[in-house]
C-alpha atoms as a PDB file:
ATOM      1  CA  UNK A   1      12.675 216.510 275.258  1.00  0.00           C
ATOM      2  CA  UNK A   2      13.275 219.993 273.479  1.00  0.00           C
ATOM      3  CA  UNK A   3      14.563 222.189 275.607  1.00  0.00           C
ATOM      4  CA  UNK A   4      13.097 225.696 275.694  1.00  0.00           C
ATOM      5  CA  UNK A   5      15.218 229.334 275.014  1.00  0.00           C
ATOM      6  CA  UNK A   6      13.460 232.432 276.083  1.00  0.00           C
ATOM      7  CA  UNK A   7      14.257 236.022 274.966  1.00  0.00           C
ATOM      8  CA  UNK A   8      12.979 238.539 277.376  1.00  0.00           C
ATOM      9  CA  UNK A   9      13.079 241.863 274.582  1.00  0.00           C
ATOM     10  CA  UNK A  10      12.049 244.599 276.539  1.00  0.00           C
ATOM     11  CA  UNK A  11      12.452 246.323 279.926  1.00  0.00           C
ATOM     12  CA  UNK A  12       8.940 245.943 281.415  1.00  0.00           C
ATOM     13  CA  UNK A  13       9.542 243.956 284.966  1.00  0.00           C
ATOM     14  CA  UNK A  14       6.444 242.373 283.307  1.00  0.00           C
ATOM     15  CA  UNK A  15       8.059 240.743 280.673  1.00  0.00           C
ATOM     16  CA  UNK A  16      10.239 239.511 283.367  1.00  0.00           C
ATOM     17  CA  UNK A  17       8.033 237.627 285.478  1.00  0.00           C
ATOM     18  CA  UNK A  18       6.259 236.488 282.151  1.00  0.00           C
ATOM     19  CA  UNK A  19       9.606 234.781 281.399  1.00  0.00           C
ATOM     20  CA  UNK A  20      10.376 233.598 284.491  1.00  0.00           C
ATOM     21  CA  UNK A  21       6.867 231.960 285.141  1.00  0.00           C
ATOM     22  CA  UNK A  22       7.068 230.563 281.662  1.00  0.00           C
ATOM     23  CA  UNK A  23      10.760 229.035 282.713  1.00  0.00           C
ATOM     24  CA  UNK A  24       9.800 227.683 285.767  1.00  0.00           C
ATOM     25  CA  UNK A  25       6.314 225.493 284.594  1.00  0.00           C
ATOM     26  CA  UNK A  26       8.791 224.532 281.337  1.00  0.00           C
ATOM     27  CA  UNK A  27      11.370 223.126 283.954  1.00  0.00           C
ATOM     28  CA  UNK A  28       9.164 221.686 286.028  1.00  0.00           C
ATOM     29  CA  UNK A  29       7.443 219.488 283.062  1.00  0.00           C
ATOM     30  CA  UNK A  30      11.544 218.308 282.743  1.00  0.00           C
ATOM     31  CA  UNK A  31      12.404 220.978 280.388  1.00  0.00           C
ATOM     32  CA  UNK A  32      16.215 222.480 279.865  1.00  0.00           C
ATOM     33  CA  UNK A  33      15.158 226.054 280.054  1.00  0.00           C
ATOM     34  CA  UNK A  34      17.449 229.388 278.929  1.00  0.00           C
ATOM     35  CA  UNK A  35      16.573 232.985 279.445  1.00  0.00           C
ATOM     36  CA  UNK A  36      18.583 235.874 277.821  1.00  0.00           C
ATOM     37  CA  UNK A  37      17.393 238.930 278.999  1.00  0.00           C
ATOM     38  CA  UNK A  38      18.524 240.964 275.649  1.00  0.00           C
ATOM     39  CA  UNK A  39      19.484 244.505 275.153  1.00  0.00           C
ATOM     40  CA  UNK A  40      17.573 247.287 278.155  1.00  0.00           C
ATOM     41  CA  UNK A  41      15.871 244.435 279.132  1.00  0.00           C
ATOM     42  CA  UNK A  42      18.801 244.039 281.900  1.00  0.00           C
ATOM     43  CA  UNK A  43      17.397 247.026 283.829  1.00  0.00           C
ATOM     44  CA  UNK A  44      13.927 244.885 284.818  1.00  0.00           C
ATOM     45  CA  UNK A  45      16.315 243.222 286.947  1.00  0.00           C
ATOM     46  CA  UNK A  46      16.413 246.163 289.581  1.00  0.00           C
ATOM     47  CA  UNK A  47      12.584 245.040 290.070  1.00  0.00           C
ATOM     48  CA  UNK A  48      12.644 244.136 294.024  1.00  0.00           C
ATOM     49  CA  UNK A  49      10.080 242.204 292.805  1.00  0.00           C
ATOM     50  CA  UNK A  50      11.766 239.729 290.723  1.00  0.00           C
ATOM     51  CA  UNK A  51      14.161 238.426 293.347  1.00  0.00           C
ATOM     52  CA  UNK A  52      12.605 235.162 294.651  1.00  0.00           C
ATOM     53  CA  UNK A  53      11.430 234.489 290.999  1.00  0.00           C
ATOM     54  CA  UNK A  54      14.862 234.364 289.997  1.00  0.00           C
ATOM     55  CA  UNK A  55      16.208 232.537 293.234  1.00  0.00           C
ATOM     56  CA  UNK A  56      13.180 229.695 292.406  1.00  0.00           C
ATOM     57  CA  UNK A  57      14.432 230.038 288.160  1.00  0.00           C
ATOM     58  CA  UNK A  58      18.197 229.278 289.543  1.00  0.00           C
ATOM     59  CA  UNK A  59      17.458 226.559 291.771  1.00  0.00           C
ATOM     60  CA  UNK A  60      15.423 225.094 289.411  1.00  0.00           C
ATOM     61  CA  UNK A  61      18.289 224.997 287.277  1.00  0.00           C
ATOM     62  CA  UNK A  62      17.161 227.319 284.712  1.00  0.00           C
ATOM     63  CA  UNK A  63      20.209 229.211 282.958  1.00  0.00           C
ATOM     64  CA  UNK A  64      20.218 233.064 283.063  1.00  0.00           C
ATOM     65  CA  UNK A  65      21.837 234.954 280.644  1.00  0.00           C
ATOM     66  CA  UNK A  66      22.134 238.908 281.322  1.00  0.00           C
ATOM     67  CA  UNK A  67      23.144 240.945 277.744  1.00  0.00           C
ATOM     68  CA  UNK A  68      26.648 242.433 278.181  1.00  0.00           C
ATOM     69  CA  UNK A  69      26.257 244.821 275.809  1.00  0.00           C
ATOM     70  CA  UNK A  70      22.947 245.429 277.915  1.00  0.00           C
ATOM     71  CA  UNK A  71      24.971 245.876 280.996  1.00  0.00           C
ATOM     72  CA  UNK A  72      27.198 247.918 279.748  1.00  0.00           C
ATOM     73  CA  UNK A  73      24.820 250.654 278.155  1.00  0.00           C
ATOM     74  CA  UNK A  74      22.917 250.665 281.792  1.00  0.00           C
ATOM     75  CA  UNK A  75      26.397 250.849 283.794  1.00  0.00           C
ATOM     76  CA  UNK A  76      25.109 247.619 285.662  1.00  0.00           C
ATOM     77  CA  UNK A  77      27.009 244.997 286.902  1.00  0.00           C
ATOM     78  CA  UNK A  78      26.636 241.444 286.210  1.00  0.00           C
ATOM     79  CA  UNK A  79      23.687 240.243 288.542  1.00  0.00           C
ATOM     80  CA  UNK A  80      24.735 237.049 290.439  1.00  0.00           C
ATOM     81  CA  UNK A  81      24.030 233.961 288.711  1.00  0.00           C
ATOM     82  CA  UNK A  82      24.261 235.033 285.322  1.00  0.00           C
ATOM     83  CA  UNK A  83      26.033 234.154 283.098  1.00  0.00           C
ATOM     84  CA  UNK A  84      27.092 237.183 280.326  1.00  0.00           C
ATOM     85  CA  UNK A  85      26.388 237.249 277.081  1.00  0.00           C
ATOM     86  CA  UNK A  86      24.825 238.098 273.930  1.00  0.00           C
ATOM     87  CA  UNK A  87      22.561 236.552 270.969  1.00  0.00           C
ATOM     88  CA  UNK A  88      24.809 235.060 268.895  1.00  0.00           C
ATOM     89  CA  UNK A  89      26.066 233.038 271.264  1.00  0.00           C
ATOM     90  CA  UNK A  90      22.773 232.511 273.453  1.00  0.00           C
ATOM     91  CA  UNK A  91      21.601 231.078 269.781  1.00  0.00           C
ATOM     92  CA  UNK A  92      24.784 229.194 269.310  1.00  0.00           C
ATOM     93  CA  UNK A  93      24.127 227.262 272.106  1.00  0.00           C
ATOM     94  CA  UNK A  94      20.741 226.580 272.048  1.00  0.00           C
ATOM     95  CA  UNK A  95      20.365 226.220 268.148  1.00  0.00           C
ATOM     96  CA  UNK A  96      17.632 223.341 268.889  1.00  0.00           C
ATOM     97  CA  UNK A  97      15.893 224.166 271.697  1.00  0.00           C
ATOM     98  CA  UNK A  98      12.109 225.661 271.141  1.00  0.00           C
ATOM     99  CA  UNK A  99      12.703 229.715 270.862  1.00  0.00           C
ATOM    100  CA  UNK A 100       9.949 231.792 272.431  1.00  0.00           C
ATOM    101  CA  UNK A 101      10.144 235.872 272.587  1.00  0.00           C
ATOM    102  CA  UNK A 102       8.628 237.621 275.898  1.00  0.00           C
END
């Protein structure tokens, strides 16, 4: 099965939880499932709000990405359970997998 790469583009915690429901039914239907949260898009992840969406994404084994030129324009660390990166490499790696944009 294809496995799924999801791009979350902008800041809105919206886009967020868009992803992160979107990751979560994907893995569930047996999916490998990606998210890069690219660019500003990092600072969603203050949202209070998305903290047991990501703890369900994680255990669920979906792989969380966190831009690192992203962090570093915000000053924010590197949450916990991401992995850092950036979109040439987040492509690299998932060259086959369905791409979707949130």
């Amino acid at each position: 099965m294809t496995g799924l790469a999801i791009i979350v583009v902008g800041p809105d915690p919206a886009r967020a939880r868009t992803a992160l429901s979107l990751a979560a039914c994907a893995a569930t239907l047996g999916r490998a499932v990606s998210i890069l949260f690219d660019g500003a898009s990092v600072t969603a992840l203050r949202d209070p709000a998305l903290v047991d969406a990501l703890g369900t994404a994680r255990d669920m084994g979906v792989a969380l990405t966190a831009c690192a030129s992203g962090l570093a324009d915000t000053g924010m660390p590197l949450p916990p359970g991401f992995a850092s990166g950036g979109m040439m490499g987040f492509l690299s790696l998932h060259r086959d997998a369905q791409l979707v944009t949130v």
